[in-house]
N, C-alpha and C. Protein backbone atom coordinates (compact mmCIF):
# COMPACT_ATOMS: atom_id res chain seq x y z
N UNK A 1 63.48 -57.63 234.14
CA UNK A 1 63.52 -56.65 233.09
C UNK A 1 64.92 -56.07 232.93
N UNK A 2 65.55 -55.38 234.09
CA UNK A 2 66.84 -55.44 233.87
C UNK A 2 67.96 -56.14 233.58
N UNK A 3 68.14 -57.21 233.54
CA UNK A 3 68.41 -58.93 233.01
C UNK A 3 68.36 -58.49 231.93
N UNK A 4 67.15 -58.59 230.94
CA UNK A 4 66.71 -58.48 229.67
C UNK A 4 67.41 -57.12 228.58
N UNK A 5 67.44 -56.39 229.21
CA UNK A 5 68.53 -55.10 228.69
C UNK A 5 69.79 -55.43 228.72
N UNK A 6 70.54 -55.66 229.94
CA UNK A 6 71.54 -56.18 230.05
C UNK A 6 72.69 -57.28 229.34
N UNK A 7 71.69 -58.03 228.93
CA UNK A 7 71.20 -59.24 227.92
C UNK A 7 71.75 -58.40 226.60
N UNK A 8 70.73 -57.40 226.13
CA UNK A 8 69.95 -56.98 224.80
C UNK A 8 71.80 -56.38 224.81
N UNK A 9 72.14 -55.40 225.73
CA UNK A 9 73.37 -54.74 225.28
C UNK A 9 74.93 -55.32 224.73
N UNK A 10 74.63 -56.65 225.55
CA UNK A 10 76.15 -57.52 225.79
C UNK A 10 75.95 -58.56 224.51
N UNK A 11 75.06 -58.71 223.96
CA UNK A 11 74.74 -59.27 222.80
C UNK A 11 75.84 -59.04 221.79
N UNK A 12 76.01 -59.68 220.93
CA UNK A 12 77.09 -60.22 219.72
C UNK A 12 76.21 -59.21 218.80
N UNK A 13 74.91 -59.06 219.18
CA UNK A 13 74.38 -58.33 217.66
C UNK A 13 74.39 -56.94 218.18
N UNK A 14 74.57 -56.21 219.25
CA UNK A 14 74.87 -55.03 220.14
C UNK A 14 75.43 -54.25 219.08
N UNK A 15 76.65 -54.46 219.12
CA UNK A 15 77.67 -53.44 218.49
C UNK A 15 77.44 -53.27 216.66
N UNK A 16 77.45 -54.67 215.91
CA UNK A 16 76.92 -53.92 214.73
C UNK A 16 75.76 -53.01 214.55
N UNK A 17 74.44 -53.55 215.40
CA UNK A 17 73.40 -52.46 215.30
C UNK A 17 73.89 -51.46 215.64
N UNK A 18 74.28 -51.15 216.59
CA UNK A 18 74.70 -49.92 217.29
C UNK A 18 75.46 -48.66 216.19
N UNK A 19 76.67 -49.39 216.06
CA UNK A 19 77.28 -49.00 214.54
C UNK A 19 76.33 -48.53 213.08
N UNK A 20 75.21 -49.78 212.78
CA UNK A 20 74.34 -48.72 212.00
C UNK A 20 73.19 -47.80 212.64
N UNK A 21 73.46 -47.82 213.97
CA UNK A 21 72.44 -46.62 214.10
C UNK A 21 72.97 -45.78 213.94
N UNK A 22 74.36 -45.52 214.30
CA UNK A 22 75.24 -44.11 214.25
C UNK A 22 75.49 -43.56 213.30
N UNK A 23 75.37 -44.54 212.41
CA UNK A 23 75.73 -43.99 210.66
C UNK A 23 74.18 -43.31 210.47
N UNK A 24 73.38 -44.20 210.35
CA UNK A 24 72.15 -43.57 210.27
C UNK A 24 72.33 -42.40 210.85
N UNK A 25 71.93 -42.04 211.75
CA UNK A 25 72.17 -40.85 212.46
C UNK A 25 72.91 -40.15 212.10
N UNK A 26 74.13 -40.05 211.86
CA UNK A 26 75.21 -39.21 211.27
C UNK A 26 74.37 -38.64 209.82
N UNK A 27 73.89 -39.77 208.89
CA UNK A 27 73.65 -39.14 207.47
C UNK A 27 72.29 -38.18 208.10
N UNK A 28 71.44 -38.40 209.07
CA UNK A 28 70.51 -37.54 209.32
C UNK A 28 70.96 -36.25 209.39
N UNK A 29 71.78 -36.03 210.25
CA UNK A 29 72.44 -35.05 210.52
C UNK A 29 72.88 -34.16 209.78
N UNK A 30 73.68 -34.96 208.84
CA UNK A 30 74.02 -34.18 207.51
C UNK A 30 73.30 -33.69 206.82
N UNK A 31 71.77 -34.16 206.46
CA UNK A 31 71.04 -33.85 205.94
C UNK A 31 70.68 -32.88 206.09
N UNK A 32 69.94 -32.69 207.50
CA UNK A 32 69.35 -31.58 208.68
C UNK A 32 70.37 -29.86 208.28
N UNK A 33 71.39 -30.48 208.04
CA UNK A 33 72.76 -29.16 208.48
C UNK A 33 72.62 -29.03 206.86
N UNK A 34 72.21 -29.52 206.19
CA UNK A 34 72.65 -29.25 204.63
C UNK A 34 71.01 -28.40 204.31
N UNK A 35 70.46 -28.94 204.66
CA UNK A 35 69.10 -28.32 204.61
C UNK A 35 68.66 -26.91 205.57
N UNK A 36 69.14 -26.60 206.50
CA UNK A 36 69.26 -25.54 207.73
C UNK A 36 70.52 -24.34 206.37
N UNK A 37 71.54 -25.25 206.47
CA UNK A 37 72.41 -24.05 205.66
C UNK A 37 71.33 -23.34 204.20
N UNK A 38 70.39 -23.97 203.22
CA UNK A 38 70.15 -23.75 202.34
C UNK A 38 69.07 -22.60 202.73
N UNK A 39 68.39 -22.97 203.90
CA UNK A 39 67.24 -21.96 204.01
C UNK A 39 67.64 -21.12 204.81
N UNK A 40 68.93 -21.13 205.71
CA UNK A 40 69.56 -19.70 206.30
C UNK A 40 69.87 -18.92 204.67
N UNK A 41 70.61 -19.61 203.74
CA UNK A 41 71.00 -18.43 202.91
C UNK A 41 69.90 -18.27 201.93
N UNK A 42 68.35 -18.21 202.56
CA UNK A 42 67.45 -17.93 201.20
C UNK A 42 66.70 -16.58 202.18
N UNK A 43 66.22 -16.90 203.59
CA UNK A 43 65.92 -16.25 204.21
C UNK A 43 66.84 -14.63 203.95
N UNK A 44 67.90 -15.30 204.28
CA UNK A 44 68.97 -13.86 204.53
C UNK A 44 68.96 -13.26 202.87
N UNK A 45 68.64 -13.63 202.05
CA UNK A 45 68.79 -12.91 200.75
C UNK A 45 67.40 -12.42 200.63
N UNK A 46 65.97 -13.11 201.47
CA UNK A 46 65.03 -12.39 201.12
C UNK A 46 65.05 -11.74 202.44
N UNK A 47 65.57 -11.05 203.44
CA UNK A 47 66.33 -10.35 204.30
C UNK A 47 66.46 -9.11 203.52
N UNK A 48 68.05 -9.33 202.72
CA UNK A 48 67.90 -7.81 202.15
C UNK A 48 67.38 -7.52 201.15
N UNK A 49 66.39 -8.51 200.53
CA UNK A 49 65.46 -7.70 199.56
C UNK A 49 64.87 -6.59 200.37
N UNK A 50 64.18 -7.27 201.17
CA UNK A 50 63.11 -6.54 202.23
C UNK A 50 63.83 -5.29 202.83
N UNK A 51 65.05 -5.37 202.99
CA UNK A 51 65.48 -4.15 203.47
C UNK A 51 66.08 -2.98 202.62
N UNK A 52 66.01 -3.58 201.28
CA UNK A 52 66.30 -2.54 200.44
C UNK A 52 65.17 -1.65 199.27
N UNK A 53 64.05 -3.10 199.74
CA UNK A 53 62.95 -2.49 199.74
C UNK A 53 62.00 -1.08 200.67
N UNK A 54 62.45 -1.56 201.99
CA UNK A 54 62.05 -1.07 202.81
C UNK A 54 62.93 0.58 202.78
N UNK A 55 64.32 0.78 202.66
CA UNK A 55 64.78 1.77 202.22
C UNK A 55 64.81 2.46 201.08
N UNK A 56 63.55 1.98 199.64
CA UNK A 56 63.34 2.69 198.99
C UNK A 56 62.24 3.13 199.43
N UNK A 57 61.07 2.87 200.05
CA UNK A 57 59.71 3.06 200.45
C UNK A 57 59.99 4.28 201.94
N UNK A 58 60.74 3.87 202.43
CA UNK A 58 61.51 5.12 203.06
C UNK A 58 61.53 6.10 202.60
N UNK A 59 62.83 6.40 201.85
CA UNK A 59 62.57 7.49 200.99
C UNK A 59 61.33 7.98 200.14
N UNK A 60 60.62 7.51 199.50
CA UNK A 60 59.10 7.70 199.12
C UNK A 60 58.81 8.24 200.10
N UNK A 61 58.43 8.30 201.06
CA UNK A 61 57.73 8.39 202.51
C UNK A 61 58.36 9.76 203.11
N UNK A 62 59.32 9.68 203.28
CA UNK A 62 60.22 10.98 203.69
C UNK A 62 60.00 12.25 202.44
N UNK A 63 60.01 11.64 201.23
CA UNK A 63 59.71 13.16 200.04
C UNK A 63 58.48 13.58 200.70
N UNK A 64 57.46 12.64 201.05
CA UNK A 64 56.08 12.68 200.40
C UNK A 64 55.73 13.44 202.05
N UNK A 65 56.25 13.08 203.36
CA UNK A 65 56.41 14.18 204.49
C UNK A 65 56.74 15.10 204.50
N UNK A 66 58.14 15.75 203.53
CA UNK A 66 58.48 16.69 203.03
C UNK A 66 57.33 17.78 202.41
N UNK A 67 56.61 16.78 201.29
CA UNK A 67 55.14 17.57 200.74
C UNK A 67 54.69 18.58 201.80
N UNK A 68 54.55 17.53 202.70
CA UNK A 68 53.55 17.87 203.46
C UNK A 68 53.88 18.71 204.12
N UNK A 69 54.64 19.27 204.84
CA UNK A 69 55.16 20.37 205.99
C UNK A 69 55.74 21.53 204.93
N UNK A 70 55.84 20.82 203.38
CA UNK A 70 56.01 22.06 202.56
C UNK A 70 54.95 22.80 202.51
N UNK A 71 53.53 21.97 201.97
CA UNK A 71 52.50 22.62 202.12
C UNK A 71 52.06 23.14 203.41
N UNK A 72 52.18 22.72 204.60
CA UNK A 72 51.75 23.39 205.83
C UNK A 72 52.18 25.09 205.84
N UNK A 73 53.55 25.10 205.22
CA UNK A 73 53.78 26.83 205.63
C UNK A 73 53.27 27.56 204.01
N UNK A 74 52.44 27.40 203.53
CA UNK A 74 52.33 27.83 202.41
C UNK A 74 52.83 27.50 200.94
N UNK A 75 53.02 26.23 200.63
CA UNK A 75 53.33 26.40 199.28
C UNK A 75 54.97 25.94 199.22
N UNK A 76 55.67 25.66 197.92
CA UNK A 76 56.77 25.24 197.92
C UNK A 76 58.10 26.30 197.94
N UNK A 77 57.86 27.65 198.36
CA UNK A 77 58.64 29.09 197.58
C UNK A 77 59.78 28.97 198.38
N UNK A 78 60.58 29.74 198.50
CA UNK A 78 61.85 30.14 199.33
C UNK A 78 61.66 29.47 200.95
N UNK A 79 60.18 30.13 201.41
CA UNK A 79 59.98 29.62 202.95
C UNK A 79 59.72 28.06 203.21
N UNK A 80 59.31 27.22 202.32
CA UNK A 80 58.97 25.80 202.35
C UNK A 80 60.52 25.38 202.45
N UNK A 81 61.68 25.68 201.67
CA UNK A 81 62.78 24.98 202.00
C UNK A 81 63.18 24.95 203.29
N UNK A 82 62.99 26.00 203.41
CA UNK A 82 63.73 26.68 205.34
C UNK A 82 62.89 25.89 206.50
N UNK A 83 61.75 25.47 205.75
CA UNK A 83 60.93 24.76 206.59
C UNK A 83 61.72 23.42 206.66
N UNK A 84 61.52 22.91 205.49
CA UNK A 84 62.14 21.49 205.36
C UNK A 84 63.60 20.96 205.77
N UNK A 85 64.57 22.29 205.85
CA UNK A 85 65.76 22.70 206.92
C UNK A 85 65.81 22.18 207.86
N UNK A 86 64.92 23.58 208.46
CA UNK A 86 64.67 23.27 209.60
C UNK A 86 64.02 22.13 210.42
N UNK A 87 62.70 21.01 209.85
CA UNK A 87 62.34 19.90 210.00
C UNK A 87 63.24 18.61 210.25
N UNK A 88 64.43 18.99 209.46
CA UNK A 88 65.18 17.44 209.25
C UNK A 88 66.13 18.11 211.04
N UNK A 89 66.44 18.73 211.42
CA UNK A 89 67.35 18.89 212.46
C UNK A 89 66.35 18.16 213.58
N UNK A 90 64.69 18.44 213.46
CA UNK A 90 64.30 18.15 214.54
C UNK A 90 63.90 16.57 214.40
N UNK A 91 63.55 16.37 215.44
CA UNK A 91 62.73 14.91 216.02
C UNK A 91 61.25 14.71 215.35
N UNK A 92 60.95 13.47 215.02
CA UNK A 92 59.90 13.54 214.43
C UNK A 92 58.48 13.70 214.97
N UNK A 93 58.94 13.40 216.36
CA UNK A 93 57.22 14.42 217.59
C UNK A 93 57.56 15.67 217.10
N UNK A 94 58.36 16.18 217.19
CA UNK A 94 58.51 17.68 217.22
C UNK A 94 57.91 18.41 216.02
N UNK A 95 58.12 17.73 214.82
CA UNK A 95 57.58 18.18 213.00
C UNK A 95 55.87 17.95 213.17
N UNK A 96 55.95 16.23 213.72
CA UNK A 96 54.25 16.00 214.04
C UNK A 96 53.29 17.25 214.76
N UNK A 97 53.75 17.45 215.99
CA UNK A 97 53.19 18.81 216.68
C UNK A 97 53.26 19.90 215.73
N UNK A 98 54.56 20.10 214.89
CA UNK A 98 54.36 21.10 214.42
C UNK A 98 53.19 21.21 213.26
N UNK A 99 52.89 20.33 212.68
CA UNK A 99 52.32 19.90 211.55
C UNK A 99 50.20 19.99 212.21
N UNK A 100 50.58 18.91 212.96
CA UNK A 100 48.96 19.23 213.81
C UNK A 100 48.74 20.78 214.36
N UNK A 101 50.10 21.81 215.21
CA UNK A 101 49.32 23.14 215.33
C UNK A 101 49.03 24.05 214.24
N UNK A 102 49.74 24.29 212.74
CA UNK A 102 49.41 24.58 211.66
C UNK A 102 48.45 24.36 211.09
N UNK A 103 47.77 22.67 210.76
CA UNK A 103 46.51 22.40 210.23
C UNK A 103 46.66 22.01 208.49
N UNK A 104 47.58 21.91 208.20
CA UNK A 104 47.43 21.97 206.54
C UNK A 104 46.33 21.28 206.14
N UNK A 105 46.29 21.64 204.43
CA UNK A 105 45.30 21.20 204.01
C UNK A 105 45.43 19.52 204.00
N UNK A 106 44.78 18.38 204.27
CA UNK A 106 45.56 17.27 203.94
C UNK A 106 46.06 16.14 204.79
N UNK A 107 46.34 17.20 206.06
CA UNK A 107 47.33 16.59 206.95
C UNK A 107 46.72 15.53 207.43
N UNK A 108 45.21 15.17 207.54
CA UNK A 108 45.39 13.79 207.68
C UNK A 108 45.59 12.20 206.78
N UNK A 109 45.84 12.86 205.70
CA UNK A 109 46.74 11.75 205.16
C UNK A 109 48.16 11.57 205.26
N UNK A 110 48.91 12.85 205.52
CA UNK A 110 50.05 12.63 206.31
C UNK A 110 50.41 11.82 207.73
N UNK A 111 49.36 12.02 208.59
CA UNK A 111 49.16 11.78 209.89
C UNK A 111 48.85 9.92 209.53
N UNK A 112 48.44 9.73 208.70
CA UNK A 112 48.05 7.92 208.80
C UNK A 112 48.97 7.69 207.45
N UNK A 113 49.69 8.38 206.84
CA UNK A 113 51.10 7.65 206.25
C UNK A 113 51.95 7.43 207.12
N UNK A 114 52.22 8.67 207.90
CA UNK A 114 52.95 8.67 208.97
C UNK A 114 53.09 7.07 210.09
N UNK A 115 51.64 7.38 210.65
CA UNK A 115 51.57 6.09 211.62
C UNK A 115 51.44 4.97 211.12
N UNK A 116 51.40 4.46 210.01
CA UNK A 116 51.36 3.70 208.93
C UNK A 116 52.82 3.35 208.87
N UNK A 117 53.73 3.89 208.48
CA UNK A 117 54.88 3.85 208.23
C UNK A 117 55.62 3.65 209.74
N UNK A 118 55.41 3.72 210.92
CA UNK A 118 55.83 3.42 212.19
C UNK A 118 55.29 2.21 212.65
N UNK A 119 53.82 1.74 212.04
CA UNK A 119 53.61 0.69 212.45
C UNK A 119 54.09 -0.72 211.69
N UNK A 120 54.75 -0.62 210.42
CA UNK A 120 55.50 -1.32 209.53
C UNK A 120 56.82 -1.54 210.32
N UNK A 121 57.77 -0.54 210.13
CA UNK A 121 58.99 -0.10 211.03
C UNK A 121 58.77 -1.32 212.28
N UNK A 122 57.88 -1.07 213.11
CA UNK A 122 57.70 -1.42 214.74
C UNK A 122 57.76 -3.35 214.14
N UNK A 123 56.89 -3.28 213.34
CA UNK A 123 56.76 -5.21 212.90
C UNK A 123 58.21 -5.59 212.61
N UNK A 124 59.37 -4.68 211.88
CA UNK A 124 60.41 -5.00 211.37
C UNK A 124 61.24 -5.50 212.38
N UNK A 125 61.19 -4.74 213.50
CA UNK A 125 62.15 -5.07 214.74
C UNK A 125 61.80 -5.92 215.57
């Protein structure tokens, strides 16, 4: 059997095959890399759709939390801003607690936009 390889390699017909396998191979290659480049740059453009999507739905999300801790202290008047002030300095456990010891009217649709919107976020990364 080893004879027979030995044979197969030292052969007169060795080197041209050999030669078109490499070409073959080479145009594969090219192909592969021409096709890899086309769907890296389709991915990455529907990349930042998604992320500029995702940063308008953000903002939606952040007004519409805003609502909500507006309404928790009463209404939108002078004290709802100071609220909403004061909210953006803190952490978002910190607004949540604050939001669950108040009670607003509502708050559990805040509470599952909320975790809704973290569990989107969490898939992104």
């Amino acid at each position: 059997m080893l004879a027979t390889l030995v044979q197969a390699f030292t052969s007169r017909l060795a080197g041209p095959i050999g030669f078109a396998l490499a070409l073959v191979l080479c145009a594969l290659l090219a192909v592969t890399a021409n096709t890899a480049a086309r769907t890296e740059a389709t991915l990455r453009a529907r990349v930042a759709q998604l992320s500029e999507e995702n940063q308008k739905s953000g903002a939606v999300l952040q007004a519409r939390l805003a609502a909500c801790e507006g309404g928790a202290r009463g209404g939108s008047g002078g004290g709802g801003v100071a609220v909403r002030v004061a909210g953006a300095e803190t952490s978002a456990e910190a607004r949540a607690r604050r939001l669950t010891g108040s009670g607003p009217p509502g708050f559990d649709v805040c509470a599952r936009m909320e975790s809704a919107d973290r569990a989107v976020l969490e898939t992104l990364r």
